[in-house]
N, C-alpha and C. Protein backbone atom coordinates (compact mmCIF):
# COMPACT_ATOMS: atom_id res chain seq x y z
N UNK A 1 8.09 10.87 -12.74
CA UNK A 1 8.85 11.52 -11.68
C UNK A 1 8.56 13.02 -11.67
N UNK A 2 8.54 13.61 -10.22
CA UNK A 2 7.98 15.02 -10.50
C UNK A 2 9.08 15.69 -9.55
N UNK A 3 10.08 16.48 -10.14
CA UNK A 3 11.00 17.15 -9.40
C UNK A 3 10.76 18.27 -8.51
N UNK A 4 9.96 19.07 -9.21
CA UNK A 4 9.65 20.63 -8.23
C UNK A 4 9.06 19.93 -6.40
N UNK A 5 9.83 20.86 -5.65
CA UNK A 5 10.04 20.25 -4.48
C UNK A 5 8.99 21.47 -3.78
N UNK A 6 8.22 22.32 -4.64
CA UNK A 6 7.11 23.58 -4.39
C UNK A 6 6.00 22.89 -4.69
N UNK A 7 5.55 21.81 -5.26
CA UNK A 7 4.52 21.10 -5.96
C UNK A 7 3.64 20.57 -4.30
N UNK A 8 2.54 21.69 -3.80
CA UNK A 8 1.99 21.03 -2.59
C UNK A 8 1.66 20.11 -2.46
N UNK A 9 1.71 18.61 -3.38
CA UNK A 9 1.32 17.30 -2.76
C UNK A 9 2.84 17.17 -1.84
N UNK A 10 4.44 17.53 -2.90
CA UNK A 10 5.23 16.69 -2.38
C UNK A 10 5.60 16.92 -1.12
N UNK A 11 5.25 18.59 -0.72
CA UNK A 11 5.01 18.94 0.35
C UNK A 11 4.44 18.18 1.02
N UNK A 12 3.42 18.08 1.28
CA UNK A 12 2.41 16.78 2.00
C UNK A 12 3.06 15.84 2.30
N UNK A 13 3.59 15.41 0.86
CA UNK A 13 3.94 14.07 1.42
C UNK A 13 5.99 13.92 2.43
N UNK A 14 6.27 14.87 2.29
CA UNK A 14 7.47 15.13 3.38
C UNK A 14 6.81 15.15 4.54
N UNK A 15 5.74 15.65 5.33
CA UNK A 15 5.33 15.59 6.45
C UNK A 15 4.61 14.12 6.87
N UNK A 16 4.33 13.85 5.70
CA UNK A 16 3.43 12.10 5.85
C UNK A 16 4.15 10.95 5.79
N UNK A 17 5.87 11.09 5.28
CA UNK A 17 6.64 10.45 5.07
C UNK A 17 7.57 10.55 6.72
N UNK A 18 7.42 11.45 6.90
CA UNK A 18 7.82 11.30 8.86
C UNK A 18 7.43 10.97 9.85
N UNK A 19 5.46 10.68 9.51
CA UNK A 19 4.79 11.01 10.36
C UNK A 19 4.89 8.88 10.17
N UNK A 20 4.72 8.16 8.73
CA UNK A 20 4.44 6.78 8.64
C UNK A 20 6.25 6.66 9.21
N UNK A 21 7.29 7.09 8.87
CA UNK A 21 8.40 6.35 9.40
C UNK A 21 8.24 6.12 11.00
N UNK A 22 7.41 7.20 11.93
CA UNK A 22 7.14 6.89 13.51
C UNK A 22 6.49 5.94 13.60
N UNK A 23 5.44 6.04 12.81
CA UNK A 23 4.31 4.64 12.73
C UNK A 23 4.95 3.53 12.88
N UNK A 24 5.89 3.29 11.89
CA UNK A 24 6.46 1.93 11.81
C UNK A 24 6.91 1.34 12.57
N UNK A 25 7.14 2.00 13.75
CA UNK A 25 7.79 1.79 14.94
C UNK A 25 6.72 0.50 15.50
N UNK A 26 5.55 0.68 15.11
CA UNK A 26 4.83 -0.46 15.52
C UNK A 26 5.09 -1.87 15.55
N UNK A 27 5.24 -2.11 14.37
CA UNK A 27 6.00 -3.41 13.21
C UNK A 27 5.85 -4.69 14.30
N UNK A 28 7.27 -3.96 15.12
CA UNK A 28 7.98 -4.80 15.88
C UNK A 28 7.26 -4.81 17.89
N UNK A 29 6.43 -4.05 17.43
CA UNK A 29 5.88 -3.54 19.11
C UNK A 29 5.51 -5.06 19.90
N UNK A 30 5.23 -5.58 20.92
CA UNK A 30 4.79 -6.26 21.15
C UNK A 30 3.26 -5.68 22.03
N UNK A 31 2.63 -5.57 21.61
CA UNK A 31 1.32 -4.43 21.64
C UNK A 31 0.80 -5.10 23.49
N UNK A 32 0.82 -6.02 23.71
CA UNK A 32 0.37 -6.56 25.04
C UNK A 32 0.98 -6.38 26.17
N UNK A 33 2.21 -6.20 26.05
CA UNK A 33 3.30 -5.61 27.35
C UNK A 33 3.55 -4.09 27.00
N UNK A 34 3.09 -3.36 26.53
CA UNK A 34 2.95 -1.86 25.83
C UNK A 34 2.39 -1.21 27.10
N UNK A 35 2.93 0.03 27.80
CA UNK A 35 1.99 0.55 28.42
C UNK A 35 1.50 1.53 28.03
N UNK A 36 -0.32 1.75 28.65
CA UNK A 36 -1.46 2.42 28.28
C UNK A 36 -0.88 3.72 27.16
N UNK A 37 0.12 4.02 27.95
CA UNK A 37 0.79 5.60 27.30
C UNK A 37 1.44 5.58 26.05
N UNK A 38 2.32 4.40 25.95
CA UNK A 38 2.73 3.55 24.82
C UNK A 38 1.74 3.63 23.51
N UNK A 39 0.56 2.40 24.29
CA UNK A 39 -0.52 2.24 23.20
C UNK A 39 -1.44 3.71 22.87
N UNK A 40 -1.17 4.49 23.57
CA UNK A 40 -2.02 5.89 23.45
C UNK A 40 -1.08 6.62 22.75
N UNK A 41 0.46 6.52 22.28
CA UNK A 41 1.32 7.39 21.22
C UNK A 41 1.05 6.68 19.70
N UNK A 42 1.14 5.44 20.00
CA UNK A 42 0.83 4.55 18.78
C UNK A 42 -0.71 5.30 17.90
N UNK A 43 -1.57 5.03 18.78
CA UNK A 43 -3.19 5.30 18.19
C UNK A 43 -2.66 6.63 17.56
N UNK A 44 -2.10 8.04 18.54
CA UNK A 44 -1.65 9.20 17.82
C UNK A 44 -1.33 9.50 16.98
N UNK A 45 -0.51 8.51 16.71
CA UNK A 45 0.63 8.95 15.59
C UNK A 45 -0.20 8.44 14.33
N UNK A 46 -0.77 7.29 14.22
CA UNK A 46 -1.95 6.41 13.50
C UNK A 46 -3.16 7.24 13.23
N UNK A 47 -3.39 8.29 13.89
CA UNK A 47 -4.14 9.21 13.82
C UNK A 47 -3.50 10.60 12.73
N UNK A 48 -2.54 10.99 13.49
CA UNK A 48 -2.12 11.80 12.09
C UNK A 48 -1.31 11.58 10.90
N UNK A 49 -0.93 10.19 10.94
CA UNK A 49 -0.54 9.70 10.07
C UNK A 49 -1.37 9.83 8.74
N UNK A 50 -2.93 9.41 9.27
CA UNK A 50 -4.08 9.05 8.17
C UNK A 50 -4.11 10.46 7.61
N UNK A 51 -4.47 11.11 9.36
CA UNK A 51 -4.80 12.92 8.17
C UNK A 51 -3.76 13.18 7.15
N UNK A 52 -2.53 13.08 7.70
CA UNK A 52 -1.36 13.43 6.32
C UNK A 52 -1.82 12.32 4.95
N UNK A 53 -1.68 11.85 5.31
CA UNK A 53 -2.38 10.66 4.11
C UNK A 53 -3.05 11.07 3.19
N UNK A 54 -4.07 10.85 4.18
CA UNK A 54 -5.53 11.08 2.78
C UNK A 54 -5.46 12.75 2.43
N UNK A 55 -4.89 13.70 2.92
CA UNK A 55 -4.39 14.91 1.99
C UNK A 55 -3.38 15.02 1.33
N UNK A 56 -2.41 13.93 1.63
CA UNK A 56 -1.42 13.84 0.31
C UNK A 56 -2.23 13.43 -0.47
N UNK A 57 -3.18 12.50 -1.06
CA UNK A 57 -3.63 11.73 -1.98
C UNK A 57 -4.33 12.94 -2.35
N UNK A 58 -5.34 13.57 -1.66
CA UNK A 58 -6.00 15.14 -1.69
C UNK A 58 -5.29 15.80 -2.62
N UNK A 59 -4.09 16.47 -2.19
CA UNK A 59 -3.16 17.24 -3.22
C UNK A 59 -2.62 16.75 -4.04
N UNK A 60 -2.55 15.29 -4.19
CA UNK A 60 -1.96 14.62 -5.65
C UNK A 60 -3.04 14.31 -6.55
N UNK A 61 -4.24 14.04 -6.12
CA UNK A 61 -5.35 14.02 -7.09
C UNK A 61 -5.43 15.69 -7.97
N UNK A 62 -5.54 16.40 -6.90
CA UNK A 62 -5.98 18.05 -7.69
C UNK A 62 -4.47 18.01 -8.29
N UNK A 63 -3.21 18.08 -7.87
CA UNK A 63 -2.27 17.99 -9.10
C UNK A 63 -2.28 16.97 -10.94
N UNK A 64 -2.77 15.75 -10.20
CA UNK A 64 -3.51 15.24 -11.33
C UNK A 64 -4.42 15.84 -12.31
N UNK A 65 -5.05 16.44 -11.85
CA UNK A 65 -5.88 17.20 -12.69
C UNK A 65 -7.57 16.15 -12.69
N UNK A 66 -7.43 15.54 -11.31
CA UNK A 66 -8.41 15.29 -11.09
C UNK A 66 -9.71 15.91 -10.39
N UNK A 67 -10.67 16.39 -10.37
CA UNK A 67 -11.86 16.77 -9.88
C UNK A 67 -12.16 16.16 -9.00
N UNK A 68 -12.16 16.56 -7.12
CA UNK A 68 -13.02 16.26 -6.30
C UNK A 68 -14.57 16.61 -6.14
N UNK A 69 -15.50 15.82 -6.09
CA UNK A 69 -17.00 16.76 -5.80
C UNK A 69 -16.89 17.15 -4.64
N UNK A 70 -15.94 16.79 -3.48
CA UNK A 70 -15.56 17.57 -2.16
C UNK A 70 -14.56 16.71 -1.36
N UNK A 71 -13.62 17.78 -0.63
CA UNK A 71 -12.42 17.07 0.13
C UNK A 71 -12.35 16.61 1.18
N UNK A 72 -13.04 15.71 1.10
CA UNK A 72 -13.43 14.45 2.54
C UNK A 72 -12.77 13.73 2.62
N UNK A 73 -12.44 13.34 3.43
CA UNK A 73 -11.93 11.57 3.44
C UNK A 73 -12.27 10.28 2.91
N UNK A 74 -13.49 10.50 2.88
CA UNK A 74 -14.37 9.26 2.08
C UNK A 74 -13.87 9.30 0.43
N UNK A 75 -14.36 10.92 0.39
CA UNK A 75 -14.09 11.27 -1.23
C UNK A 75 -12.93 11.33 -1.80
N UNK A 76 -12.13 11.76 -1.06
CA UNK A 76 -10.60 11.48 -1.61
C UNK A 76 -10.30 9.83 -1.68
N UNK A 77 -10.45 9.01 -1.07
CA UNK A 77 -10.72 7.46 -0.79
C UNK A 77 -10.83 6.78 -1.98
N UNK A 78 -12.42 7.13 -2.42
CA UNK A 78 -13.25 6.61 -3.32
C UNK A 78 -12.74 6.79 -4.61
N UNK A 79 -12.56 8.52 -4.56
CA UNK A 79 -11.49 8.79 -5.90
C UNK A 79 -10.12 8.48 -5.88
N UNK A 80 -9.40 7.90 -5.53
CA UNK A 80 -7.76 7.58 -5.13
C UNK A 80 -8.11 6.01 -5.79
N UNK A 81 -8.71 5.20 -5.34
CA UNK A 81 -9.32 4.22 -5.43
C UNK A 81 -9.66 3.84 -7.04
N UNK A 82 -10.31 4.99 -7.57
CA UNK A 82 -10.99 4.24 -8.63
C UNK A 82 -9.66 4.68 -9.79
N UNK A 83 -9.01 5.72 -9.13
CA UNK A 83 -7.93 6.04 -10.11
C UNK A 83 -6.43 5.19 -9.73
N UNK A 84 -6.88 3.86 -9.53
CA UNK A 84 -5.77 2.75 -9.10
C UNK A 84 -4.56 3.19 -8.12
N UNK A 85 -4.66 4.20 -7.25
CA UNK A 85 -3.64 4.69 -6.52
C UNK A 85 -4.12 4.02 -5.41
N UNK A 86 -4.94 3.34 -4.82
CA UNK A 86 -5.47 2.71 -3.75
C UNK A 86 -5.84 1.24 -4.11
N UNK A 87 -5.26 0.05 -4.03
CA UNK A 87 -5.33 -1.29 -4.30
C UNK A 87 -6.82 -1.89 -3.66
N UNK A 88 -7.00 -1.37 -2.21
CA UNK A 88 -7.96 -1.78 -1.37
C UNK A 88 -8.81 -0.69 -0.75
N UNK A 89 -9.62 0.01 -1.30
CA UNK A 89 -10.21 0.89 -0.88
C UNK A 89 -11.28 0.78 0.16
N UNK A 90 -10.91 -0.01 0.72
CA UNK A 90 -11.61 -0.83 1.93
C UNK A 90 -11.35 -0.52 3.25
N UNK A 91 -10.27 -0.84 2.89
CA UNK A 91 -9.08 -1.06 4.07
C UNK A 91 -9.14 0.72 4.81
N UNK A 92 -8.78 1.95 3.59
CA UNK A 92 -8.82 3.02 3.80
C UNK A 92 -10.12 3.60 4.46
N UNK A 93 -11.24 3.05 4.02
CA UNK A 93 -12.20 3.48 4.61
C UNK A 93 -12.63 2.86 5.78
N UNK A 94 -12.15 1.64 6.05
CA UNK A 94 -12.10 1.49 7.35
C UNK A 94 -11.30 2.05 8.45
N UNK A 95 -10.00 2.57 7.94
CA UNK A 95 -9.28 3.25 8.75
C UNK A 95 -9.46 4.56 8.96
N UNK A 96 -10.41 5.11 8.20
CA UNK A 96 -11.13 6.47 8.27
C UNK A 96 -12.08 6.27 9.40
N UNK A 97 -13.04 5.02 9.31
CA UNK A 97 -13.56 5.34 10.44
C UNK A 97 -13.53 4.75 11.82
N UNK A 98 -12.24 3.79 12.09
CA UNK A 98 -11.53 3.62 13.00
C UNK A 98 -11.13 5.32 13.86
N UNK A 99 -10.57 6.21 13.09
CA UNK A 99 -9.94 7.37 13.07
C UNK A 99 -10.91 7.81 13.75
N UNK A 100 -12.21 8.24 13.07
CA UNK A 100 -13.60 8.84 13.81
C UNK A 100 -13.94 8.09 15.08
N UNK A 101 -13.96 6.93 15.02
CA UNK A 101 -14.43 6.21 16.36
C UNK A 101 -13.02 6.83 17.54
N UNK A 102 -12.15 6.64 17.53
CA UNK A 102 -10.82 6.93 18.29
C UNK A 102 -11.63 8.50 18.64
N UNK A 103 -11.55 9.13 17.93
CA UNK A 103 -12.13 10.76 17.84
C UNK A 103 -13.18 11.25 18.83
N UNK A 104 -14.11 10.21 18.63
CA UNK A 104 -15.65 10.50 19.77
C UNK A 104 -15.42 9.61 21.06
N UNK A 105 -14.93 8.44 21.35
CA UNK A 105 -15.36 7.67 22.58
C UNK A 105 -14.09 7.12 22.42
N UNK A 106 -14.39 6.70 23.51
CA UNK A 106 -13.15 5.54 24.62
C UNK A 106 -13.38 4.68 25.03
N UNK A 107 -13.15 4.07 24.31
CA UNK A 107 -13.64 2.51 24.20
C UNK A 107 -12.64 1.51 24.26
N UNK A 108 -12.20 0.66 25.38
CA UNK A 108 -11.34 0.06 26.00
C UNK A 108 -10.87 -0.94 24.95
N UNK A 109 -12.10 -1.98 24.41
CA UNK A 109 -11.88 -2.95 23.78
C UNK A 109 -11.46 -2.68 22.25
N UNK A 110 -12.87 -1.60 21.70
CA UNK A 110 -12.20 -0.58 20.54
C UNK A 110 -10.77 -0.49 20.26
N UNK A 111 -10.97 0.49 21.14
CA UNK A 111 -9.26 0.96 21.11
C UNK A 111 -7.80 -0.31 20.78
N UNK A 112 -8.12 -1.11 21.90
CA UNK A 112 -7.29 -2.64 21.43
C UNK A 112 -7.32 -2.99 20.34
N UNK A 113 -8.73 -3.27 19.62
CA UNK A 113 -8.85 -3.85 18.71
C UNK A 113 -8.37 -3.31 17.46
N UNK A 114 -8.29 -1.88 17.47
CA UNK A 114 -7.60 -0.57 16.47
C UNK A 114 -6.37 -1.06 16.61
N UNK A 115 -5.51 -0.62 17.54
CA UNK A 115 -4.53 -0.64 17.68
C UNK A 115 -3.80 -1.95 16.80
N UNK A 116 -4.26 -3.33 17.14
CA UNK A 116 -3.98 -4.49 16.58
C UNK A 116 -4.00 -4.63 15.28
N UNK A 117 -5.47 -3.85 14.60
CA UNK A 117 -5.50 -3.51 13.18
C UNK A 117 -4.48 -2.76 12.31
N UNK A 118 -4.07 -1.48 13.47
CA UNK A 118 -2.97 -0.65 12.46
C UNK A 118 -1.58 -1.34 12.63
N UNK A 119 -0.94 -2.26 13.61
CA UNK A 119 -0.30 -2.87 13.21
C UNK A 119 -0.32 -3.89 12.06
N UNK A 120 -1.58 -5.14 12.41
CA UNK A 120 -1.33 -6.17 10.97
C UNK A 120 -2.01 -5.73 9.66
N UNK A 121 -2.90 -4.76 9.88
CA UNK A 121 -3.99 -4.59 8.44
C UNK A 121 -3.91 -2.82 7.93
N UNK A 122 -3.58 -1.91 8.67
CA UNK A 122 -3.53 -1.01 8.19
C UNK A 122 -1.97 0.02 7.90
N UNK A 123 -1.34 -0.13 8.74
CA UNK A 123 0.52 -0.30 8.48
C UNK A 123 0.56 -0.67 7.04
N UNK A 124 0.42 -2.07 6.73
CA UNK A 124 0.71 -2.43 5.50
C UNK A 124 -0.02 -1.86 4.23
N UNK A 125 -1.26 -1.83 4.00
CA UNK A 125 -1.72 -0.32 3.54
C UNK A 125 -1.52 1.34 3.26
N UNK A 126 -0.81 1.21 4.43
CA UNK A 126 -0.55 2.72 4.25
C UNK A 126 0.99 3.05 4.02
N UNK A 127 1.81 1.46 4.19
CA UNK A 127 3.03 1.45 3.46
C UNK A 127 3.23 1.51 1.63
N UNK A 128 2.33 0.88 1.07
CA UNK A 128 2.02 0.75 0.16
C UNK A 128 1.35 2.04 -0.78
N UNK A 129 0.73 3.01 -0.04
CA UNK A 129 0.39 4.20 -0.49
C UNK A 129 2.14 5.16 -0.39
N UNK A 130 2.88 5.03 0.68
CA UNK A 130 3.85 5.59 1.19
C UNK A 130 4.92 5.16 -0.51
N UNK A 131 4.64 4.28 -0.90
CA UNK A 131 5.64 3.33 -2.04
C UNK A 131 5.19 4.03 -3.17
N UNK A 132 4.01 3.92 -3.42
CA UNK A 132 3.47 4.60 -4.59
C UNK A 132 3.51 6.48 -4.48
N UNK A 133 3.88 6.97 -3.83
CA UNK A 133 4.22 8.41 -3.53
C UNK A 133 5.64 8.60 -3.70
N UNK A 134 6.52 7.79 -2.85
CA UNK A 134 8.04 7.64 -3.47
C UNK A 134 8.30 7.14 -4.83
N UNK A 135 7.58 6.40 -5.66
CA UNK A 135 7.98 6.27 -6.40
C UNK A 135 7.59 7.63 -7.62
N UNK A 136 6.32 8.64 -7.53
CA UNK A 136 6.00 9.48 -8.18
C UNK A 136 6.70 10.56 -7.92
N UNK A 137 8.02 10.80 -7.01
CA UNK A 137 8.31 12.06 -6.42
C UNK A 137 9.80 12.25 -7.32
C-alpha cells in the first residue's frame, strides 16, 4: 500500500480512474442502436482512457525502480508485462494499436469493429489493470 497522495503514478492514476469509470459506461451500451455521436464519445473516451493508462503503468514502473529503455507505449507494455502487472500483454498491444489506427484514418468498418472490441475484449483488460492499481494505492 502506498499512502503519499504526491507520489506521480497515484496522481495518474486519479485521472485514469475517472477517465475508465466513463468508459464503463459501455458495459451495458447496446452498441447497434448507438448513434454515430454516441459511438464517436465511446472510441474518445477509449482513447484517453489508454493514454492515462499506459502512463500510469509509465509512472508506476519508474516509481518501482524500474528502468525504461524509452517511454512508449509498446515499452511500457512489454515492461508492465514481464513484471506481472499485465496478465495479457497482448491484449494491450493490441489496444495500442487499435488507438493508432483510430488516430490516422476513418475507417467505417474499423471503427465498428474497435468499438465492439473495447466493449467485450479490452474494457475487461483495462479493468483489471484499474484493480491492480487500487489495490497498490
Amino acid at each position: 500500500m502506498h499512502s503519499n497522495p504526491d507520489v506521480r503514478w497515484i496522481q495518474r492514476f486519479q485521472n485514469f480512474s475517472r477517465a475508465y469509470t466513463l468508459l464503463r459506461e459501455i458495459e451495458d451500451a447496446n452498441l447497434d442502436v448507438l448513434k454515430p455521436i454516441e459511438q464517436e464519445g465511446f472510441i474518445q473516451r477509449f482513447e484517453y482512457t489508454f493514454e492515462l493508462l499506459w502512463k500510469t503503468l509509465k509512472d508506476y514502473l519508474d516509481e518501482s525502480g524500474i528502468t525504461l529503455t524509452e517511454a512508449t507505449p509498446r515499452v511500457v507494455i512489454k515492461t508492465a508485462f514481464a513484471a506481472s502487472i499485465l496478465d495479457d500483454g497482448q491484449v494491450f498491444v493490441d489496444m495500442m494499436l487499435a488507438r493508432n489506427l483510430l488516430s490516422h484514418t476513418y475507417d467505417f468498418e474499423k471503427f465498428h469493429e474497435i468499438l465492439k472490441r473495447v466493449q467485450s475484449e479490452f474494457l475487461p483488460a483495462i479493468e483489471n489493470v484499474y484493480m491492480f492499481f487500487l489495490e497498490h494505492t
